[in-house]
Protein backbone atom coordinates (compact mmCIF):
# COMPACT_ATOMS: atom_id res chain seq x y z
CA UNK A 1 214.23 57.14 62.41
CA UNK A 2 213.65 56.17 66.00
CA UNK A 3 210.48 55.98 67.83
CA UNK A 4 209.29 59.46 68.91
CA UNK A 5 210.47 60.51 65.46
CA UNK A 6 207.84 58.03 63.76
CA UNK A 7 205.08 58.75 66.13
CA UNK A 8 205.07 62.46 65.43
CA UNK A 9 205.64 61.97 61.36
CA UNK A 10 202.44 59.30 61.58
CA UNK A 11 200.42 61.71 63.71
CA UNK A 12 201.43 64.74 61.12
CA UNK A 13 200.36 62.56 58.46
CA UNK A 14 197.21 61.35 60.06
CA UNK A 15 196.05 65.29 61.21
CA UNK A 16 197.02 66.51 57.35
CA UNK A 17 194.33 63.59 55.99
CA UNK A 18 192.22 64.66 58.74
CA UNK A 19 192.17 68.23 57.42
CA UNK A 20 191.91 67.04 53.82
CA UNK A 21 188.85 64.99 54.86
CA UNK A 22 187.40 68.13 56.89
CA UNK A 23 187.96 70.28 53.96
CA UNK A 24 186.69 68.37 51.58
CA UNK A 25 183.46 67.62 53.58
CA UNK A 26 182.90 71.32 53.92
CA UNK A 27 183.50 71.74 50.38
CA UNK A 28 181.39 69.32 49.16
CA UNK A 29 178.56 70.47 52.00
CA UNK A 30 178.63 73.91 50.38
CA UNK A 31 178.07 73.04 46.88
CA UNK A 32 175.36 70.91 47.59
CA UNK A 33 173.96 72.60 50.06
CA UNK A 34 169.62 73.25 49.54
CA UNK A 35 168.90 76.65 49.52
CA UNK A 36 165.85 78.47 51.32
CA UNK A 37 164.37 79.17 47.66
CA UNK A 38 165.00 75.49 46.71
CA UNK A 39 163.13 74.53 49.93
CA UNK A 40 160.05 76.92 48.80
CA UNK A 41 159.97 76.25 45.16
CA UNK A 42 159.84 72.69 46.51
CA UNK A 43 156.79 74.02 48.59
CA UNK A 44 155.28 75.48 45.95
CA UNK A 45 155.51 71.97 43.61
CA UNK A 46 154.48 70.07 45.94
CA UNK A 47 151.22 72.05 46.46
CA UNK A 48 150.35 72.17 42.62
CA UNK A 49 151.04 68.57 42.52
CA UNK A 50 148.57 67.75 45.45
CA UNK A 51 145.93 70.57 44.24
CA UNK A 52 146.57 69.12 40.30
CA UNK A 53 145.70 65.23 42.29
CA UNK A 54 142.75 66.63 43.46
CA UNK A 55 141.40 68.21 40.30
CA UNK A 56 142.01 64.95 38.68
CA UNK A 57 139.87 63.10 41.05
CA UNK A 58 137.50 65.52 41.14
CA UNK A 59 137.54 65.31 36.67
CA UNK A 60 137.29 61.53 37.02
CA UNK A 61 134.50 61.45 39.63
CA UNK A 62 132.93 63.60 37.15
CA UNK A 63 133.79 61.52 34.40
CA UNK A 64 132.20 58.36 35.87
CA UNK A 65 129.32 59.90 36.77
CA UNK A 66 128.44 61.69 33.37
CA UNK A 67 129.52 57.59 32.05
CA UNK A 68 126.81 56.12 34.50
CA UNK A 69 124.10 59.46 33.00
CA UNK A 70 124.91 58.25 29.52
CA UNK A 71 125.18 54.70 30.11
CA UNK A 72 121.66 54.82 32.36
CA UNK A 73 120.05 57.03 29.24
CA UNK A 74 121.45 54.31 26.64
CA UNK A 75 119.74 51.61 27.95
CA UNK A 76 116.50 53.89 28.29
CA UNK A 77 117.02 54.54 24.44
CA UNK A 78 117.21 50.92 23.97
CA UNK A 79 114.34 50.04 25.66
CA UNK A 80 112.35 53.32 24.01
CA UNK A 81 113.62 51.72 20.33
CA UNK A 82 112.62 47.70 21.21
CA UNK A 83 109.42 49.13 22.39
CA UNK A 84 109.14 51.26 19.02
CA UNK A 85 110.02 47.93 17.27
CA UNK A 86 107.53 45.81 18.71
CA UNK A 87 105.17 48.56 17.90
CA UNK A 88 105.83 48.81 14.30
CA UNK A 89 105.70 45.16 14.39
CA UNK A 90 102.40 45.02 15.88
CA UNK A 91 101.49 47.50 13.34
CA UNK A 92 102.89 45.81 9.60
CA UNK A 93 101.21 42.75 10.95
CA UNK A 94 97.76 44.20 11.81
CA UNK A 95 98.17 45.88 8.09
CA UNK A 96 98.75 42.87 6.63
CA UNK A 97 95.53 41.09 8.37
CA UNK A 98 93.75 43.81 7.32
CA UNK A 99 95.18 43.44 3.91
CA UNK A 100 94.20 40.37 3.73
CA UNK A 101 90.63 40.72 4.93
CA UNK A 102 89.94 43.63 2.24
CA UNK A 103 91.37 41.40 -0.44
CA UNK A 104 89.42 38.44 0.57
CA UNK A 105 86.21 40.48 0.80
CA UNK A 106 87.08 42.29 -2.41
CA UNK A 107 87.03 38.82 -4.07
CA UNK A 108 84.44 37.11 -2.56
């Protein structure tokens, strides 16, 4: 094989991997290749995933504010019951002075 002979068997070689390369590009371009509905159903997910992140900060904004409501009226209720508490307290011991003082004047 002499020189012109090996430069146009390399060059048919080199073009043929060339067009297997091309081919197989195209080939693998068109399988993969995103659709217009893809793109919209992609759209359409991404919308319901940002409107579905908004309802869920809007749910825990709610959330934290009904906690602080409920938190806020528990301590109120605990306040409302110590206060109760000290009342009744008041109260068994002013019964038992009083107890006391009709049993004492009862007796004596």
């Amino acid at each position: 094989m002499n020189g012109p002979e090996f430069i146009a068997a390399t060059a048919a070689i080199l073009f043929m991997a060339f067009l297997a390369g091309w081919f197989t590009h195209w080939l693998i371009s068109r399988i993969t290749r995103v659709t217009r509905s893809d793109m919209d159903d992609l759209d359409k997910m991404a919308q319901e995933l940002h409107q579905a992140e908004e309802e869920l900060d809007r749910t825990v904004i709610h959330y934290q504010q009904r906690d602080a409501e409920l938190t806020n009226k528990l301590h109120q209720t605990e306040a409302e019951l110590e206060a109760a508490m000290d009342g009744l307290r008041n109260a068994r011991s002013e019964a038992e002075e009083l107890r006391s003082y009709i049993e004492r004047v009862n007796q004596g």
